[in-house]
N, C-alpha and C. Protein backbone atom coordinates (compact mmCIF):
# COMPACT_ATOMS: atom_id res chain seq x y z
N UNK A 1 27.66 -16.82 -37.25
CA UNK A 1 27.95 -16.89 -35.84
C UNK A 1 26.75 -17.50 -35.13
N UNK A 2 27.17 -18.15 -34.64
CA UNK A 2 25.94 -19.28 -33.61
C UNK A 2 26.18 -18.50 -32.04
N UNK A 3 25.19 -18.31 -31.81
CA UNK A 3 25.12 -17.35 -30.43
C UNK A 3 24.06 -18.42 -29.96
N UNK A 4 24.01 -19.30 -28.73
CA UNK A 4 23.27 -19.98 -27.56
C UNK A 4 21.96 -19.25 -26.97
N UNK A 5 21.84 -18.38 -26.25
CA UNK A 5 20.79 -17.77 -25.54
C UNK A 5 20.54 -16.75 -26.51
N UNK A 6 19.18 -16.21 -26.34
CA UNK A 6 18.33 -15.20 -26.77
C UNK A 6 18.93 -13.86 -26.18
N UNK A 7 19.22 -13.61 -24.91
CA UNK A 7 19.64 -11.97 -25.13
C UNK A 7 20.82 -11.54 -25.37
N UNK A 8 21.79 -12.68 -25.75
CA UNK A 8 23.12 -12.34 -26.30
C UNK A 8 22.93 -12.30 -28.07
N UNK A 9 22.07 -12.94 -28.39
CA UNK A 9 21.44 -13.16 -29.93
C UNK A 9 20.59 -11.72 -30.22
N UNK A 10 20.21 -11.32 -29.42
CA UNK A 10 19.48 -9.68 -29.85
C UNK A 10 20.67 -8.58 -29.66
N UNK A 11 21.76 -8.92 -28.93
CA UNK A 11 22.56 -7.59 -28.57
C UNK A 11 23.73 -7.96 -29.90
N UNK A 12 23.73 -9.35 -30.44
CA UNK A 12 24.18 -9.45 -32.24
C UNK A 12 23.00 -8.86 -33.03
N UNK A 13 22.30 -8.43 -33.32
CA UNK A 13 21.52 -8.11 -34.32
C UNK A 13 21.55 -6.16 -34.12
N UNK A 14 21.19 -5.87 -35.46
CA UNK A 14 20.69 -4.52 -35.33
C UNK A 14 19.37 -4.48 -34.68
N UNK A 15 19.22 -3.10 -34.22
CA UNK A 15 18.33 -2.97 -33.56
C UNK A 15 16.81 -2.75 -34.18
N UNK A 16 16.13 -3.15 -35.20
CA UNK A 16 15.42 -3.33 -36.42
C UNK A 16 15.76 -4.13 -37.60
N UNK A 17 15.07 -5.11 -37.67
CA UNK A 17 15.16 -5.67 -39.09
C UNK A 17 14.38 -7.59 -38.91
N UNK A 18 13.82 -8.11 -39.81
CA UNK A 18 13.40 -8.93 -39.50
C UNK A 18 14.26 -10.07 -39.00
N UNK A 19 13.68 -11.38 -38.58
CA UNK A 19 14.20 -12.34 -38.83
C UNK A 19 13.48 -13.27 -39.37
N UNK A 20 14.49 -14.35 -39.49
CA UNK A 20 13.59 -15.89 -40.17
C UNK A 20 13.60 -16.49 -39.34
N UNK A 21 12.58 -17.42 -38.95
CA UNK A 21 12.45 -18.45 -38.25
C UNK A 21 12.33 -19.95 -39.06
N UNK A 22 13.24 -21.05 -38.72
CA UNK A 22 13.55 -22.47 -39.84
C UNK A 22 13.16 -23.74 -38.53
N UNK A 23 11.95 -24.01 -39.96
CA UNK A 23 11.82 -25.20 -38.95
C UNK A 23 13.03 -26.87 -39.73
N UNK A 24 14.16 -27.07 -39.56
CA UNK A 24 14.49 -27.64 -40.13
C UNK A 24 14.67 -29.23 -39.99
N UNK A 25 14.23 -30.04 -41.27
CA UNK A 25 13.77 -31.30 -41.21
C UNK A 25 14.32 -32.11 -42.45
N UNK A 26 14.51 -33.58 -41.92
CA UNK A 26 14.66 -34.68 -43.06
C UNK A 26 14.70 -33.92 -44.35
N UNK A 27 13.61 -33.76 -44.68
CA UNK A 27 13.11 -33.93 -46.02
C UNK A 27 12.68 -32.64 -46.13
N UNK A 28 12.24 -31.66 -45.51
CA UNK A 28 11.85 -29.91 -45.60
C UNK A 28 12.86 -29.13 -44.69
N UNK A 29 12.75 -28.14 -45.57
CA UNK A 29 13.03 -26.83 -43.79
C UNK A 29 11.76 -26.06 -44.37
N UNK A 30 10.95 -25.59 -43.09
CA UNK A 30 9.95 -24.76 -43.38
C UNK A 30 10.52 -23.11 -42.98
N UNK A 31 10.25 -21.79 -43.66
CA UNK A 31 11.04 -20.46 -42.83
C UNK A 31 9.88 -19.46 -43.05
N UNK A 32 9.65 -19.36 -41.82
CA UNK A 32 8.46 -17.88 -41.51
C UNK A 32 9.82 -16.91 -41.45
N UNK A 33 8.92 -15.38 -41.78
CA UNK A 33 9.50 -14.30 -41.13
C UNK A 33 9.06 -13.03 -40.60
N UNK A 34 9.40 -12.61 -39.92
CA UNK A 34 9.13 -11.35 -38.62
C UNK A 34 9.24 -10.17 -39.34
N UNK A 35 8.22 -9.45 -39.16
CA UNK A 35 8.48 -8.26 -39.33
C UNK A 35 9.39 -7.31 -38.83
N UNK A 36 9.87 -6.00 -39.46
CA UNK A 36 10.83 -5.75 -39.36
C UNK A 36 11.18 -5.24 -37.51
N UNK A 37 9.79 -4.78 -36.69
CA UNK A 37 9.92 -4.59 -35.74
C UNK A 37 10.05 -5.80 -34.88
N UNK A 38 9.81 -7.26 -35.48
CA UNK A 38 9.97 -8.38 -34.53
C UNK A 38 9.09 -8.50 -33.52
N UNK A 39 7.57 -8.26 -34.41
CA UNK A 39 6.63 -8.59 -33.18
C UNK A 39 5.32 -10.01 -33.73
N UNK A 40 5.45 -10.01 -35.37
CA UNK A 40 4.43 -11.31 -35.35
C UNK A 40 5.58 -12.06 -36.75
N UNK A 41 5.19 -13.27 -36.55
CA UNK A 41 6.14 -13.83 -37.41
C UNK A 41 5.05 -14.68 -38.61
N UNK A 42 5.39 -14.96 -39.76
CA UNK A 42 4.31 -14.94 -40.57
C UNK A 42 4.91 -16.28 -41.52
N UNK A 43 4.20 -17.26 -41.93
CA UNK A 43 4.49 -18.44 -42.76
C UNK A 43 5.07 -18.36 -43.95
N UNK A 44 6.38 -18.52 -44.46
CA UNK A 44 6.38 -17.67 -45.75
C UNK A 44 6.38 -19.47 -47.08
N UNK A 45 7.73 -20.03 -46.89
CA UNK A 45 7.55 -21.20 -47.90
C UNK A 45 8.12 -22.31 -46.92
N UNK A 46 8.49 -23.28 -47.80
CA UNK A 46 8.76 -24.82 -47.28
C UNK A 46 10.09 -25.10 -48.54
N UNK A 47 11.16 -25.08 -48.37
CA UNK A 47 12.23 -25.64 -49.05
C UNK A 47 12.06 -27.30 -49.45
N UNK A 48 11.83 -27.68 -50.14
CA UNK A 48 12.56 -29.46 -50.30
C UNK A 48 13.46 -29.68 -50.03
N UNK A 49 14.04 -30.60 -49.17
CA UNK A 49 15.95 -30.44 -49.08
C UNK A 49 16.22 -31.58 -50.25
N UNK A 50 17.24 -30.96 -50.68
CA UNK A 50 18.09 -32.10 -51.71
C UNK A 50 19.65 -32.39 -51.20
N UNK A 51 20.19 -31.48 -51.43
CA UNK A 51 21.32 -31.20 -50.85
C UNK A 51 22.05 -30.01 -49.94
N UNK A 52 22.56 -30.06 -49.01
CA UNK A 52 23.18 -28.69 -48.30
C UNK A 52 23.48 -27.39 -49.22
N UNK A 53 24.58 -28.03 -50.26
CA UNK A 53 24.50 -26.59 -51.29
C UNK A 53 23.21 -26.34 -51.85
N UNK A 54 22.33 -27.05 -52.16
CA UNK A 54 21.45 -26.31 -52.83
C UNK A 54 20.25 -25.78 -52.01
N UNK A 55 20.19 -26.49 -50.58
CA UNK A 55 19.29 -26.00 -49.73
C UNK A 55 19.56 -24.45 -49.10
N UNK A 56 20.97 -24.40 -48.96
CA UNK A 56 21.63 -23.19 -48.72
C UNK A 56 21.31 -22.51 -49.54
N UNK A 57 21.83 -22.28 -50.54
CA UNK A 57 21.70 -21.33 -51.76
C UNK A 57 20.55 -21.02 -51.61
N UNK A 58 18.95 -21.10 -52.03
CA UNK A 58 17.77 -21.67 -51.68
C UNK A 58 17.68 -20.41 -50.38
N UNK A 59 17.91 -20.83 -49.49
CA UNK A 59 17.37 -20.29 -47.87
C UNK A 59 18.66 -19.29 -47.84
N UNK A 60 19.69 -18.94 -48.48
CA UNK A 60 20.26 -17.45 -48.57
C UNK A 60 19.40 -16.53 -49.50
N UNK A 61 19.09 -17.41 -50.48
CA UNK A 61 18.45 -16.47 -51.63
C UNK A 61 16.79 -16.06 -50.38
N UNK A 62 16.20 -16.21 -50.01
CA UNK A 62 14.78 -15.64 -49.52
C UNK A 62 15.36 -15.12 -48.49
N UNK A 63 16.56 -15.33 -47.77
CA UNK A 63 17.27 -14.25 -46.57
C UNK A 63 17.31 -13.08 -47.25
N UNK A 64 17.83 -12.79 -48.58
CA UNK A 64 18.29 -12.48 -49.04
C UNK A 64 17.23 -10.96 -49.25
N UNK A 65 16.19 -11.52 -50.19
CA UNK A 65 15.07 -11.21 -50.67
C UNK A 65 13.74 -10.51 -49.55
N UNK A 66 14.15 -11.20 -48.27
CA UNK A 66 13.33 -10.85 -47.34
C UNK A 66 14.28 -9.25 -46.41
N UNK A 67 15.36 -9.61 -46.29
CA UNK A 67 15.89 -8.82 -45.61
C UNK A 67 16.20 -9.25 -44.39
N UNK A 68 16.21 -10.60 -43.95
CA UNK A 68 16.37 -10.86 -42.72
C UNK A 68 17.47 -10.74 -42.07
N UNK A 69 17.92 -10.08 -40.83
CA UNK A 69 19.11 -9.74 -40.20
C UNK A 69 19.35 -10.75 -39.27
N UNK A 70 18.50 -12.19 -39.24
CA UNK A 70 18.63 -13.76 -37.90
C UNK A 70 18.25 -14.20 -38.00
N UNK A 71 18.74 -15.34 -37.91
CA UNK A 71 17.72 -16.74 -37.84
C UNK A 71 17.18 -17.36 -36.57
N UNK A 72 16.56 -18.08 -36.79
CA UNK A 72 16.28 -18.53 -35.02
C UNK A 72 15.55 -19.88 -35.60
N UNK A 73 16.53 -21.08 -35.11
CA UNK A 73 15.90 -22.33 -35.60
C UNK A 73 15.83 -23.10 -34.69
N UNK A 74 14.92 -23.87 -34.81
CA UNK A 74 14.16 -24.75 -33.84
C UNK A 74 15.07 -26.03 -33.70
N UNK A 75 15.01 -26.21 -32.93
CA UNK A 75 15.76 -27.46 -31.80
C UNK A 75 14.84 -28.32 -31.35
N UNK A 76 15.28 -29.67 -31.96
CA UNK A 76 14.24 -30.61 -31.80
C UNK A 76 14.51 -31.45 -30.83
N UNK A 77 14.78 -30.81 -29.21
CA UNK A 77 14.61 -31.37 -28.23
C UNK A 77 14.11 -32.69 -27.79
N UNK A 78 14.38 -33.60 -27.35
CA UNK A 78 13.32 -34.59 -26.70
C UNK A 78 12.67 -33.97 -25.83
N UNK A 79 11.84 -35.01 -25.33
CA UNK A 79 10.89 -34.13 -24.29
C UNK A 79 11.20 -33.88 -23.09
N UNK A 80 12.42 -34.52 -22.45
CA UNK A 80 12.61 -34.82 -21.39
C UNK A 80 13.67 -33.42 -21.47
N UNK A 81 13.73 -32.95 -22.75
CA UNK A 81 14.95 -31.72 -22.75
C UNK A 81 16.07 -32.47 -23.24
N UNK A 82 16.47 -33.33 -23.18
CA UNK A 82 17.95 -34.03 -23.89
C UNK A 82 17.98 -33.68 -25.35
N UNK A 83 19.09 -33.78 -25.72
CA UNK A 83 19.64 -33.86 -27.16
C UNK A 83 19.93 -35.05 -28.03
N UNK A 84 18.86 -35.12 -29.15
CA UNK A 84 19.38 -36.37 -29.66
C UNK A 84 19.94 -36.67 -30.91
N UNK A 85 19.86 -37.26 -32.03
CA UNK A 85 20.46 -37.31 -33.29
C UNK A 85 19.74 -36.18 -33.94
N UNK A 86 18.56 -35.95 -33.81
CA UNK A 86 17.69 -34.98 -34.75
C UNK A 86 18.53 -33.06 -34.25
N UNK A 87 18.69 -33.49 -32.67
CA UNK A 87 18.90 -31.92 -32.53
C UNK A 87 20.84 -31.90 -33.40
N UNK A 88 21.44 -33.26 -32.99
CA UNK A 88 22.58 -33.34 -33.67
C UNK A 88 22.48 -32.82 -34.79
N UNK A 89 21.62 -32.87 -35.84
CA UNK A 89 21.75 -32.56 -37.46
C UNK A 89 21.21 -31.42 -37.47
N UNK A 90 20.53 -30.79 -36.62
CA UNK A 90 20.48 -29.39 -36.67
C UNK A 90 21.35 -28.58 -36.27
N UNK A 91 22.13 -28.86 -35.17
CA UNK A 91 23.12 -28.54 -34.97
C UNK A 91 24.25 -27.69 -36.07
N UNK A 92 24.68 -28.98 -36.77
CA UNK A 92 25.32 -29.59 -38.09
C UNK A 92 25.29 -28.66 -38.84
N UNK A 93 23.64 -28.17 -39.39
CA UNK A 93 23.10 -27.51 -40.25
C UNK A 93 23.79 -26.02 -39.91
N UNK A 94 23.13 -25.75 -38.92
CA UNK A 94 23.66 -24.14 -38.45
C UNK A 94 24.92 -24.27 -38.42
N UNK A 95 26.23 -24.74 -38.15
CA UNK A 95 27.60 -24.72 -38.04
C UNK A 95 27.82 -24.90 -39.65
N UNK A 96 27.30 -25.66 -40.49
CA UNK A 96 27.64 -25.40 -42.25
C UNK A 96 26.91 -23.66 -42.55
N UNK A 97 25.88 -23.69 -41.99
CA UNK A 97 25.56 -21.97 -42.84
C UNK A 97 26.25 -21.06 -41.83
N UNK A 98 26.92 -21.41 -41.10
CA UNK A 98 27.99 -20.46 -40.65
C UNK A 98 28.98 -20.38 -41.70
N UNK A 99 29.81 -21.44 -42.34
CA UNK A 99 30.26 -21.17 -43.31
C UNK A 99 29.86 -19.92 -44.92
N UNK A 100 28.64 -20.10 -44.73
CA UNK A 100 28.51 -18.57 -45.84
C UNK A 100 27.77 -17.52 -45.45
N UNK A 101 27.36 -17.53 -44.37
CA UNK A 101 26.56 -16.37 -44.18
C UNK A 101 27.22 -15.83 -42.61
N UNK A 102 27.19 -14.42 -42.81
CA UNK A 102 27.48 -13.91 -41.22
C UNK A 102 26.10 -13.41 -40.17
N UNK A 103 25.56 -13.92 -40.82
CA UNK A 103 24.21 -13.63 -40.19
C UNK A 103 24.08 -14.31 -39.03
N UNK A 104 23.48 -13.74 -37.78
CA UNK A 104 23.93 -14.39 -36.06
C UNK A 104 22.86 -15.12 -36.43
N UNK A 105 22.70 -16.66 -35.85
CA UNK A 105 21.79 -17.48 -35.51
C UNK A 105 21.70 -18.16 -34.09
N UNK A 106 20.58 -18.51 -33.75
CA UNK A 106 20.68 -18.98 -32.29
C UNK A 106 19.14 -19.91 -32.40
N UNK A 107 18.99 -20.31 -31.42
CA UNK A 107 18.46 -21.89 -31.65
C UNK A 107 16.91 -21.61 -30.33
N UNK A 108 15.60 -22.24 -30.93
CA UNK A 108 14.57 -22.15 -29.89
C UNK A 108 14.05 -23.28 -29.94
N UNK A 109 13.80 -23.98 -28.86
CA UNK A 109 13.23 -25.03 -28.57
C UNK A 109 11.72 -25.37 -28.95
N UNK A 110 11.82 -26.21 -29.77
CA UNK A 110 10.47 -26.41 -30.84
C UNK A 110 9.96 -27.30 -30.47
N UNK A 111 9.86 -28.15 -29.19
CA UNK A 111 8.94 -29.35 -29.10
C UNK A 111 7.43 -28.67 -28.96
N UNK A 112 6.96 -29.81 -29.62
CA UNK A 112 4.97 -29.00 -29.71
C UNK A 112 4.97 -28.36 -31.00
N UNK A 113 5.78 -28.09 -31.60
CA UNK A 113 5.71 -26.77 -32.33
C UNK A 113 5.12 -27.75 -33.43
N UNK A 114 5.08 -28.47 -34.43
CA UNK A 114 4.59 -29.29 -35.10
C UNK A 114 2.68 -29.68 -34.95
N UNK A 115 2.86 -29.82 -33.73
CA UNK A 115 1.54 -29.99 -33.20
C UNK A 115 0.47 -29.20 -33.01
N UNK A 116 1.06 -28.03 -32.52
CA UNK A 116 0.44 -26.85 -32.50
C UNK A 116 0.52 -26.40 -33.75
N UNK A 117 1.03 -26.41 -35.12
CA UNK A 117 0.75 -25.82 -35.81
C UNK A 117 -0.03 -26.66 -36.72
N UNK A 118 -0.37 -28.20 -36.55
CA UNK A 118 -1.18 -28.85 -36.89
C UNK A 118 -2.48 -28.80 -36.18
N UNK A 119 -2.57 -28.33 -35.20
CA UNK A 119 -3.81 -27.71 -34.36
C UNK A 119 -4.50 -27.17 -34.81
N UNK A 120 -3.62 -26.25 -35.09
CA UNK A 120 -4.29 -24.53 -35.44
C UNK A 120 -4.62 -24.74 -37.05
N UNK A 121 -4.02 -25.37 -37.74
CA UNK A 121 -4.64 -25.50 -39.14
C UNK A 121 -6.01 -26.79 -39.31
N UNK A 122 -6.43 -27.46 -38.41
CA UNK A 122 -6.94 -28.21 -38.39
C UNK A 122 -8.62 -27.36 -38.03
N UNK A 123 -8.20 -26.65 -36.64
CA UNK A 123 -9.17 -25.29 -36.41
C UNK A 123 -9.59 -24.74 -37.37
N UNK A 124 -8.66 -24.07 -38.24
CA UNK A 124 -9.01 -23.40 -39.50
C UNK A 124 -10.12 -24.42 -40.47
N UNK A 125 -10.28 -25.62 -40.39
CA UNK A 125 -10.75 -26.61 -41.40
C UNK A 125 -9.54 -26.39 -42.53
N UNK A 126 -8.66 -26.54 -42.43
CA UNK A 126 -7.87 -27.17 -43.43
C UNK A 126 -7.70 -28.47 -44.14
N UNK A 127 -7.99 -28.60 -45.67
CA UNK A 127 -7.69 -29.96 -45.82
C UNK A 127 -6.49 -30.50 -45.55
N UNK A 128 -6.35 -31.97 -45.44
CA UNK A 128 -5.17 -33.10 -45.24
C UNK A 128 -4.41 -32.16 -46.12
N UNK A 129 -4.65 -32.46 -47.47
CA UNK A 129 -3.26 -32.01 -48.38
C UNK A 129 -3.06 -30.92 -48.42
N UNK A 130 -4.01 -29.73 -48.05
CA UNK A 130 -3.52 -28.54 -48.08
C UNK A 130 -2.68 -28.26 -46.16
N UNK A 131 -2.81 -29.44 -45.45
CA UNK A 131 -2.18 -29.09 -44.35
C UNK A 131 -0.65 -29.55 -44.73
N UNK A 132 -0.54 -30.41 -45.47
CA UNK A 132 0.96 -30.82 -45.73
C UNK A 132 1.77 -29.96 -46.45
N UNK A 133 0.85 -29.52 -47.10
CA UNK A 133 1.99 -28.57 -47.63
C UNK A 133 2.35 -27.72 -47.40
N UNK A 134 1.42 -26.92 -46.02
CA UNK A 134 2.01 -25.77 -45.08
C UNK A 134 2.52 -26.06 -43.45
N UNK A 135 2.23 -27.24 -43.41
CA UNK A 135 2.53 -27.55 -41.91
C UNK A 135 4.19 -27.23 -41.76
N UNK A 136 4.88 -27.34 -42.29
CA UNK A 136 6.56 -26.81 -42.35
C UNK A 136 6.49 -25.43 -41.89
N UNK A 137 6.18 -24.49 -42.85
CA UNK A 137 6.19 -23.27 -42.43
C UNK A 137 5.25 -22.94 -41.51
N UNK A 138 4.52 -23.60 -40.84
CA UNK A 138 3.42 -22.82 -40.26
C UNK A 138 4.21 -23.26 -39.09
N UNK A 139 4.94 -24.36 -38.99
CA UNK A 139 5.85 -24.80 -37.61
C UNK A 139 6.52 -23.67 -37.08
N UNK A 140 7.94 -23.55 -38.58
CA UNK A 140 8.81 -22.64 -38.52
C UNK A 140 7.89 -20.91 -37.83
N UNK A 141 6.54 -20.69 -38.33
CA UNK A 141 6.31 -19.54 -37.74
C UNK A 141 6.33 -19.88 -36.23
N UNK A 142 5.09 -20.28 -35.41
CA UNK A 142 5.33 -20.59 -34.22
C UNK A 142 7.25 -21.02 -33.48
N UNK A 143 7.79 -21.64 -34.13
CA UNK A 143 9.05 -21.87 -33.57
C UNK A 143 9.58 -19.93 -33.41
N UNK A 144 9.37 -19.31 -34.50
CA UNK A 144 9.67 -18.05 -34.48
C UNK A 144 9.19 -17.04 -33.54
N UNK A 145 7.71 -17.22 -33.48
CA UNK A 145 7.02 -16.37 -32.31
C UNK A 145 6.96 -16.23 -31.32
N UNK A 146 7.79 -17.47 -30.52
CA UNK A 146 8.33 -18.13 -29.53
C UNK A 146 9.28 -17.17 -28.93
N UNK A 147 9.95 -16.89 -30.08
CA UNK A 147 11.73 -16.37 -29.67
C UNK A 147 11.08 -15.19 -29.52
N UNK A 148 10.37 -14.32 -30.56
CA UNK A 148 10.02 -13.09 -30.81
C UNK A 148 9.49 -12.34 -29.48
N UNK A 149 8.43 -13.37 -28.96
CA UNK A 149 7.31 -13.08 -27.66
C UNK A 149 8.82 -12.92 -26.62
N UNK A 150 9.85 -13.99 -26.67
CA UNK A 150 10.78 -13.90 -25.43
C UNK A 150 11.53 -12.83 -25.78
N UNK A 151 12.24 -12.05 -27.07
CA UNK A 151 13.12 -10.91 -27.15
C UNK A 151 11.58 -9.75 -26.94
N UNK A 152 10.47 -10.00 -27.05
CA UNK A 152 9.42 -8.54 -26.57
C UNK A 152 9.77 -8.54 -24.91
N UNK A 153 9.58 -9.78 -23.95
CA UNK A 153 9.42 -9.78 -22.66
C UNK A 153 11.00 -8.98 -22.33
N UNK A 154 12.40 -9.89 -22.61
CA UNK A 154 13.33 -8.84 -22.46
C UNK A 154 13.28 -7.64 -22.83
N UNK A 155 12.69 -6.88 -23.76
CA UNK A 155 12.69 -5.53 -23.86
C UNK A 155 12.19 -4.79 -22.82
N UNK A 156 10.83 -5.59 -22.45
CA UNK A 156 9.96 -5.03 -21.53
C UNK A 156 10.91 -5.02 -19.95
N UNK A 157 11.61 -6.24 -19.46
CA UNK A 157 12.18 -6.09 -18.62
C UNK A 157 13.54 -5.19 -18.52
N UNK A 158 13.97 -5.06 -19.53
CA UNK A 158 15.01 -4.22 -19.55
C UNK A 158 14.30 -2.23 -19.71
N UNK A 159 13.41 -2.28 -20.25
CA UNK A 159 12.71 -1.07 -19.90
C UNK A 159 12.02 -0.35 -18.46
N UNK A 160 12.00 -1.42 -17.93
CA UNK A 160 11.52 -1.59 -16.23
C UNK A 160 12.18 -1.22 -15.74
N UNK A 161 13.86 -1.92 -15.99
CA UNK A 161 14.67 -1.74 -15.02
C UNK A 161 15.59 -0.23 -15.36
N UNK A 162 14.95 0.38 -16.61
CA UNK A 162 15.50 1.32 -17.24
C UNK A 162 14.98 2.52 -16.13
N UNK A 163 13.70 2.50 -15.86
CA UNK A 163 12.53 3.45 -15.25
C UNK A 163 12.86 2.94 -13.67
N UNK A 164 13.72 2.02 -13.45
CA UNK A 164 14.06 2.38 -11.31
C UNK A 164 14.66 2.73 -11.11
């Protein structure tokens, strides 16, 4: 199930359990995941894509293994906010793993997210090749922490309005 906004995407999920965050691309999907309370999201691997079935299979099996109860994948926005062929095939992607999994997914806007996570590994002194081979997942985390930081702020506002 593809759910649009973030607080209709938390009132699908149980109320505990992690999620994955997918940074998904050409040639990789990178997938961090959240701890089970959904407060820091953490780099886990980088898929090769070959094909849909086998990328699927692949990214069910570590859903699987991790325990994740959502996905939350990044939307590769233009900058201006429009939608273009790239957010099209992501799109695509999430409407095929609707086909095997019932797991709710919903979509966070990842522009920067590449950058910033080439930032921050660059800070670290990371080498070139050791940045390539984590820059996927280190995306997919930030794309994740994103959503995570915005379902903490709704909690917080819905706790506010719990206490007037």
């Amino acid at each position: 199930m593809i759910i649009e906004d973030i607080p209709s995407f938390v009132t699908a999920l149980p109320p505990t359990g992690a999620l994955a965050g997918l940074d998904f691309g050409d040639k990789t999907i990178g997938i961090a995941l959240s701890d089970r309370l959904r407060g820091t999201a953490t780099p886990m691997e980088t898929i090769r894509r070959r094909k849909f079935t086998l990328d699927a299979a692949r990214l069910m099996e570590v859903m699987a293994e991790l325990e994740a109860t959502g996905i939350v994948l990044g939307l590769p926005r233009n900058m201006d906010g429009s939608e273009g062929p790239r957010c099209q095939k992501t799109r695509a992607f999430a409407r095929n793993l609707t086909q095997i999994t019932d797991i709710p997914i919903t979509f966070w806007d990842e522009r920067l997210s590449t950058v910033a996570a080439e930032r921050a590994l660059l800070e670290a002194d990371t080498s070139r090749r050791r940045r390539a081979e984590v820059i996927d997942h280190v995306a997919a985390a930030y794309i994740l922490q994103g959503a995570l930081d915005r379902i903490a702020h709704l909690a917080r506002e819905t706790a506010r309005e719990g206490d007037a």
